[in-house]
N, C-alpha and C. Protein backbone atom coordinates (compact mmCIF):
# COMPACT_ATOMS: atom_id res chain seq x y z
N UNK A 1 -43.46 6.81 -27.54
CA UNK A 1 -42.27 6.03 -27.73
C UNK A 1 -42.49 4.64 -27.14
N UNK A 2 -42.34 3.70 -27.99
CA UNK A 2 -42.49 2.46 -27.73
C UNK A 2 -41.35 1.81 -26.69
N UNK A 3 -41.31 0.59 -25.70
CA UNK A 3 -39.92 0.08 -25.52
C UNK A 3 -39.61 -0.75 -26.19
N UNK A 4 -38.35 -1.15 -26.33
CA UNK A 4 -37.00 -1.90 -27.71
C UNK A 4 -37.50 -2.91 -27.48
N UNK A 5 -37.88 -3.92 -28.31
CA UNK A 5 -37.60 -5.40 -28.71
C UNK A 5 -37.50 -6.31 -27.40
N UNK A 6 -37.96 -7.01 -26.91
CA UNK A 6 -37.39 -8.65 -26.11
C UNK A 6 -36.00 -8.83 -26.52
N UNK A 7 -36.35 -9.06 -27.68
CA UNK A 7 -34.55 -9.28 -28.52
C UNK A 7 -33.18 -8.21 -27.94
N UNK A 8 -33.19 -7.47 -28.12
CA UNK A 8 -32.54 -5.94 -27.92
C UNK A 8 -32.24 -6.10 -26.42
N UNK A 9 -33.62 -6.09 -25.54
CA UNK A 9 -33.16 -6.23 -24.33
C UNK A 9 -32.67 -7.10 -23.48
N UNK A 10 -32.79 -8.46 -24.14
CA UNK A 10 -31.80 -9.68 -24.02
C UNK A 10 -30.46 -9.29 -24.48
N UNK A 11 -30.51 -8.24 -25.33
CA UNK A 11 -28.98 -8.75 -26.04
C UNK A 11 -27.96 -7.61 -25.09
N UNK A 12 -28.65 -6.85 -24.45
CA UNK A 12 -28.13 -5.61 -23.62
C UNK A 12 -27.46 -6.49 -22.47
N UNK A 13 -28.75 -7.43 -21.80
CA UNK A 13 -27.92 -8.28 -20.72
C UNK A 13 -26.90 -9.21 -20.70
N UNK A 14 -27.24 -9.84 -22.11
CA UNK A 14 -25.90 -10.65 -22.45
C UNK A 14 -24.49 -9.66 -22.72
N UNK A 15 -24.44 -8.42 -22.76
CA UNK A 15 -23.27 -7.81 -23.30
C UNK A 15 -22.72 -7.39 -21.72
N UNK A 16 -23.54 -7.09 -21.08
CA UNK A 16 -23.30 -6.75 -19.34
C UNK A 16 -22.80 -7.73 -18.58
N UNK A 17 -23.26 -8.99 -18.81
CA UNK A 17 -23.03 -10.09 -18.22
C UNK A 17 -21.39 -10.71 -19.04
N UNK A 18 -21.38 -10.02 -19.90
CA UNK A 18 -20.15 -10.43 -20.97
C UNK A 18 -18.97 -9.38 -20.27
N UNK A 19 -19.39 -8.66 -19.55
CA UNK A 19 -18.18 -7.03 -18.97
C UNK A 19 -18.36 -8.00 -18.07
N UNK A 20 -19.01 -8.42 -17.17
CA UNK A 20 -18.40 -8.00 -15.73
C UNK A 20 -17.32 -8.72 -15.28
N UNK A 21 -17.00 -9.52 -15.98
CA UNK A 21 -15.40 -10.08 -15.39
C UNK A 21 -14.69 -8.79 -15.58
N UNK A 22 -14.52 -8.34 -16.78
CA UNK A 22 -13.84 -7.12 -16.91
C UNK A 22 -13.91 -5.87 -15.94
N UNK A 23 -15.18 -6.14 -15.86
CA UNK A 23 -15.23 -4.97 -14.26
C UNK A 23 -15.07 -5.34 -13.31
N UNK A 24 -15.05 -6.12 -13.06
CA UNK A 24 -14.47 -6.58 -11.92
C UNK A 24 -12.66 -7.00 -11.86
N UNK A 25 -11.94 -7.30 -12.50
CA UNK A 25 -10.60 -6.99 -12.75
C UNK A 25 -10.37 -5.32 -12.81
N UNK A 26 -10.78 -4.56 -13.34
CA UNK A 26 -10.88 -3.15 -13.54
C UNK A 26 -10.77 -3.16 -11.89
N UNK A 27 -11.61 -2.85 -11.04
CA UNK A 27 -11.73 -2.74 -9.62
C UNK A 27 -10.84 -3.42 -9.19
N UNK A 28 -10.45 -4.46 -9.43
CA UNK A 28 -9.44 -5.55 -8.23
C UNK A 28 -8.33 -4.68 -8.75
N UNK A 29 -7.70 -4.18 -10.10
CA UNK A 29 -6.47 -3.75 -10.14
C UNK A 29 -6.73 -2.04 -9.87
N UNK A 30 -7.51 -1.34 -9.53
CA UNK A 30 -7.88 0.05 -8.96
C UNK A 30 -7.52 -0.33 -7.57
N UNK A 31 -8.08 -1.44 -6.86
CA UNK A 31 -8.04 -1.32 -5.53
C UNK A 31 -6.16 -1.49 -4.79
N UNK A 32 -6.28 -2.27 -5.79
CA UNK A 32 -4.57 -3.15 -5.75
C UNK A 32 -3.75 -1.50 -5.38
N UNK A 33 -3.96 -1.00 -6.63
CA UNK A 33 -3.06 0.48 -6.72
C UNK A 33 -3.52 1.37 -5.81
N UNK A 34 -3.97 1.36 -5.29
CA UNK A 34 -5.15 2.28 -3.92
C UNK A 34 -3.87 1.63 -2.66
N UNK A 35 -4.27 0.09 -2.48
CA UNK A 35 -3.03 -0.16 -1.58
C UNK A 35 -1.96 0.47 -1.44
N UNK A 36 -1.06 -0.25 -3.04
CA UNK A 36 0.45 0.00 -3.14
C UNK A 36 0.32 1.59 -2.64
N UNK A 37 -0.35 2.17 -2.88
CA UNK A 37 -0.18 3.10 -2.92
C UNK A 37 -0.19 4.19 -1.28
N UNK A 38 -1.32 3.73 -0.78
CA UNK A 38 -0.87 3.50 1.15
C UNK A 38 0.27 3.15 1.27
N UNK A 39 0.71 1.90 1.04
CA UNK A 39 1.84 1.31 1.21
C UNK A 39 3.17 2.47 1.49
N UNK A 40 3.24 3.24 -0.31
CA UNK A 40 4.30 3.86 -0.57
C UNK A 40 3.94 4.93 0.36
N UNK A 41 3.50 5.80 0.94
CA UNK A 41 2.91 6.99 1.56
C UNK A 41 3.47 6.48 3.12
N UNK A 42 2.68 5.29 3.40
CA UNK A 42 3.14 4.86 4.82
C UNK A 42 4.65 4.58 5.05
N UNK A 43 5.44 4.18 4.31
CA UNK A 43 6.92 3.50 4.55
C UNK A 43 7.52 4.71 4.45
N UNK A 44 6.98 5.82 3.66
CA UNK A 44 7.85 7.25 3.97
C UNK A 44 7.58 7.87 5.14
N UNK A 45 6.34 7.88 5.91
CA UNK A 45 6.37 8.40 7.72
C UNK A 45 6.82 7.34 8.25
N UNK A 46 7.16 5.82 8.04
CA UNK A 46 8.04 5.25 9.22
C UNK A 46 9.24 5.84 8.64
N UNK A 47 9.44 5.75 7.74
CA UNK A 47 11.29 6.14 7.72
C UNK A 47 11.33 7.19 8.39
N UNK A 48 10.83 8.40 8.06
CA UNK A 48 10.60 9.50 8.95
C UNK A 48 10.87 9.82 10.26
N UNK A 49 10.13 8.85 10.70
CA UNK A 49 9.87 8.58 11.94
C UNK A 49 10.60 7.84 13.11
N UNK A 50 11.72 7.17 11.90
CA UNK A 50 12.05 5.90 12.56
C UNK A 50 13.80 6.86 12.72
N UNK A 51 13.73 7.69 11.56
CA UNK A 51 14.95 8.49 11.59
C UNK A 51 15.43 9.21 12.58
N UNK A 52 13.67 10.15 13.20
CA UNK A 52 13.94 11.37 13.93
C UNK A 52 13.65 10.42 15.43
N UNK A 53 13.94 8.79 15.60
CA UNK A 53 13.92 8.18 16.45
C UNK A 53 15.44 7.83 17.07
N UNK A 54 15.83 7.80 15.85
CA UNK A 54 17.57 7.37 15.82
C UNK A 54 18.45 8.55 15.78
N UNK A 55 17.74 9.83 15.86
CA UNK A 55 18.75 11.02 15.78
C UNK A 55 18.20 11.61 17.34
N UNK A 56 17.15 11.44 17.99
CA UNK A 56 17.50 10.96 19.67
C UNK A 56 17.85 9.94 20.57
N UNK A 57 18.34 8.96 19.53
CA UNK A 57 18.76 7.88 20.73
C UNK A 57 17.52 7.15 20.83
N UNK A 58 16.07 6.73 20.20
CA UNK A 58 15.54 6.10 20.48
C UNK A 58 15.43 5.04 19.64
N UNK A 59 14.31 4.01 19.94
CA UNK A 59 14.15 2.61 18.78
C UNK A 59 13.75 3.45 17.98
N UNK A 60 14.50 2.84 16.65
CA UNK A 60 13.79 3.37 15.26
C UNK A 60 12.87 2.38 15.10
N UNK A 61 12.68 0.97 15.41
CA UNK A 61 11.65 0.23 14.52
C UNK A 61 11.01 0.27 15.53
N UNK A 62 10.80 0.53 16.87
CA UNK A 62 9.40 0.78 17.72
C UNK A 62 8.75 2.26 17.07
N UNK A 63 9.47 3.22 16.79
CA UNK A 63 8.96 4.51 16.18
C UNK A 63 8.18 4.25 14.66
N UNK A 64 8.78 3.39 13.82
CA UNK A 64 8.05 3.07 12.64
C UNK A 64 6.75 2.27 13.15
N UNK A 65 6.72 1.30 13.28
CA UNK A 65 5.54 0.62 13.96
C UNK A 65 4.71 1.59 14.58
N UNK A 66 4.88 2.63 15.27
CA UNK A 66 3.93 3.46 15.69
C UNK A 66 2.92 4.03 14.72
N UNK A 67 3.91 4.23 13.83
CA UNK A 67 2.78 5.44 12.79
C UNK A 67 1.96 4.10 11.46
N UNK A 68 2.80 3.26 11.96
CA UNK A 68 1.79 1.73 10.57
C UNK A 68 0.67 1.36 11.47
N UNK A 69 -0.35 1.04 10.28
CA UNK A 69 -1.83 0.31 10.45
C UNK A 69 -1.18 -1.26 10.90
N UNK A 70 -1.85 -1.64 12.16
CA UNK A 70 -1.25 -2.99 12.53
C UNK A 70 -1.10 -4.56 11.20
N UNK A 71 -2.05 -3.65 10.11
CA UNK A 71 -1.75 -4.77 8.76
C UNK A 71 -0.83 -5.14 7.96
N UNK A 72 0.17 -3.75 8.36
CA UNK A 72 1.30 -3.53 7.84
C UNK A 72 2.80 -3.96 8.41
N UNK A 73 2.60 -3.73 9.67
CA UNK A 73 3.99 -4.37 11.08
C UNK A 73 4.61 -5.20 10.58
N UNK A 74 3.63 -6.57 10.15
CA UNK A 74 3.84 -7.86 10.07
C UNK A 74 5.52 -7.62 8.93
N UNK A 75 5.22 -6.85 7.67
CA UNK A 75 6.48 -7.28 6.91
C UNK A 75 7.15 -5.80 7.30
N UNK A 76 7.59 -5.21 7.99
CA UNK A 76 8.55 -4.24 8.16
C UNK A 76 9.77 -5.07 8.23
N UNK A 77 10.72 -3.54 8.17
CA UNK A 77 12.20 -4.08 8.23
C UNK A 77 12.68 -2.60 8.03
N UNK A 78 13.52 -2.35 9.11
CA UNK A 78 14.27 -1.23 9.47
C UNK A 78 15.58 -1.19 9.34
N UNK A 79 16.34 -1.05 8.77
CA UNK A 79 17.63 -0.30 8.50
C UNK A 79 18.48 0.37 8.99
N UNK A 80 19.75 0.29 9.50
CA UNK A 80 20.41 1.87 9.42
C UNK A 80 21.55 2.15 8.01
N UNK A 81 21.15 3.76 7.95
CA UNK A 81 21.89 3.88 6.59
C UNK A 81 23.07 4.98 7.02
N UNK A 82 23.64 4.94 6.40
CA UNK A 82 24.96 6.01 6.84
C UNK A 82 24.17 7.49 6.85
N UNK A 83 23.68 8.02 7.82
CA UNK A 83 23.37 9.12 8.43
C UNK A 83 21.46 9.30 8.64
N UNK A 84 21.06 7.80 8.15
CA UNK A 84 19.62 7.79 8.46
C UNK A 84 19.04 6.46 8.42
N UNK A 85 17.91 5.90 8.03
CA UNK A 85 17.14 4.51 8.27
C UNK A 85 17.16 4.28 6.86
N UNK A 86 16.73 3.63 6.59
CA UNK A 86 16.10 2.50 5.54
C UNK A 86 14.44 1.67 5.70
N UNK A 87 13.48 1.95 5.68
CA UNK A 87 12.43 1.09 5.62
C UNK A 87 12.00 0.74 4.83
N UNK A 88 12.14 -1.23 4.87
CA UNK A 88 11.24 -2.02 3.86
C UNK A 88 9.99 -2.36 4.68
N UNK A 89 8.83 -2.53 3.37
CA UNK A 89 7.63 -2.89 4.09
C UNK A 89 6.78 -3.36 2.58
N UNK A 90 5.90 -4.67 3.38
CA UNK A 90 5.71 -5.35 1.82
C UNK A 90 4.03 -4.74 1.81
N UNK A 91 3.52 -4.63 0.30
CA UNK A 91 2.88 -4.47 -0.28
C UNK A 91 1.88 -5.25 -0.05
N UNK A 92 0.59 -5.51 0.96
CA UNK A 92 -0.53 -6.31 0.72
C UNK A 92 -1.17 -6.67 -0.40
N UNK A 93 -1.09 -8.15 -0.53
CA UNK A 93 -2.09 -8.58 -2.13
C UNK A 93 -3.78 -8.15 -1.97
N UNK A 94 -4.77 -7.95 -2.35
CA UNK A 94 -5.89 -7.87 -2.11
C UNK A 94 -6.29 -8.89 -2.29
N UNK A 95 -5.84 -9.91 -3.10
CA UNK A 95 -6.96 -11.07 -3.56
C UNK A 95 -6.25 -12.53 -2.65
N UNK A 96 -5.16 -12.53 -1.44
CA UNK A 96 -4.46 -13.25 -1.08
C UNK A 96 -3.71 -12.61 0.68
N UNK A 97 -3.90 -13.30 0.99
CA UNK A 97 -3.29 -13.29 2.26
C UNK A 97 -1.24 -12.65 1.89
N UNK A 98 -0.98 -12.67 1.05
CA UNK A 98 0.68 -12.51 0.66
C UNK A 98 0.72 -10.59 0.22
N UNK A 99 1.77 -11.25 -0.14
CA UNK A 99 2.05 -9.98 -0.81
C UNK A 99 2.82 -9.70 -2.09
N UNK A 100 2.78 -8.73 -2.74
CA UNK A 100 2.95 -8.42 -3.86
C UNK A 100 4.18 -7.86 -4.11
N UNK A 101 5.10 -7.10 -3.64
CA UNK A 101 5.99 -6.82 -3.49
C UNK A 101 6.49 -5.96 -2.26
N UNK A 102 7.66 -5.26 -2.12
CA UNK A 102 8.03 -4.75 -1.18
C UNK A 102 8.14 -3.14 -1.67
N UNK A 103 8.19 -2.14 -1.12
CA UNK A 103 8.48 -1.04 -1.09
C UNK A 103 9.58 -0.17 -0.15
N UNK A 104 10.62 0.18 -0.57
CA UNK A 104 11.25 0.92 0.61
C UNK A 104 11.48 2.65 0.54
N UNK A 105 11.73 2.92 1.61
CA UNK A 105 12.21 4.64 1.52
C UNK A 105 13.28 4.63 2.59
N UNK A 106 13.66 5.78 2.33
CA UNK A 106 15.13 6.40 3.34
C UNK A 106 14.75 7.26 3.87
N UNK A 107 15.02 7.89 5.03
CA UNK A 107 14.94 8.93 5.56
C UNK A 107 16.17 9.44 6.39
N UNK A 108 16.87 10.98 6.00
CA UNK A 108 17.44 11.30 7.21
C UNK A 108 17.37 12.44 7.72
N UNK A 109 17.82 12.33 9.21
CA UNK A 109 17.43 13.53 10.37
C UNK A 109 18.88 13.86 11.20
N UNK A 110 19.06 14.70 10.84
CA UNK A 110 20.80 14.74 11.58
C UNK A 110 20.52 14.64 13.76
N UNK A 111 21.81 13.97 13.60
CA UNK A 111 21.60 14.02 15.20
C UNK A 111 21.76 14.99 16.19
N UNK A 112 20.60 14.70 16.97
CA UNK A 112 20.53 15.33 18.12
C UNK A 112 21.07 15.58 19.19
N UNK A 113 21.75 14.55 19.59
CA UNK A 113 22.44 14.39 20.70
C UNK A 113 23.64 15.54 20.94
N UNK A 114 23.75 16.13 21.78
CA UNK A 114 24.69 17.33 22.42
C UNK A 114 26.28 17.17 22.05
């Protein structure tokens, strides 16, 4: 078996070199959704957290901050909701220092107190 053509194998690299923007957008918006997607997972253990903080009498937004990656702190925002929390928390951009949107969850924990 012979190998293909000069031609052929030029034309293989030009078609590769023709994707990789495309693969590379492919990855930047995989990674993007990999985030949001921490994101959404994490803002449901601060609410959680921040709930079963406020149904002993403690800080709810020192309790959320506990369980977030320090990358995340920066856009929190804690809530109280009629019988539990509220946490907003924004969405890291990958390709930018900002962010992309916000995400929130609720959580409630009935109280503790005697």
């Amino acid at each position: 078996m012979s190998a293909p053509p000069a031609h052929e194998r030029a034309q293989a690299s030009v078609e590769l070199v023709a994707l990789l923007p495309l693969i590379a957008l492919v990855a930047g918006l995989a990674w993007q959704a990999a985030v949001a997607g921490q994101a959404l997972w994490l803002a449901a253990s601060a609410a959680r957290a921040a709930a079963r903080a406020e149904a002993v009498g403690a800080d709810r937004t020192a309790a959320a901050r506990a369980v977030l990656p320090s990358r995340l702190e920066r856009g929190l925002a804690v809530r109280p909701r009629a019988g539990g929390v509220e946490v907003a928390l924004r969405v890291p951009s990958v390709v930018s220092a900002g962010s992309i949107t916000t995400v929130r969850r609720e959580a409630r924990f009935p109280s503790q107190s005697p």
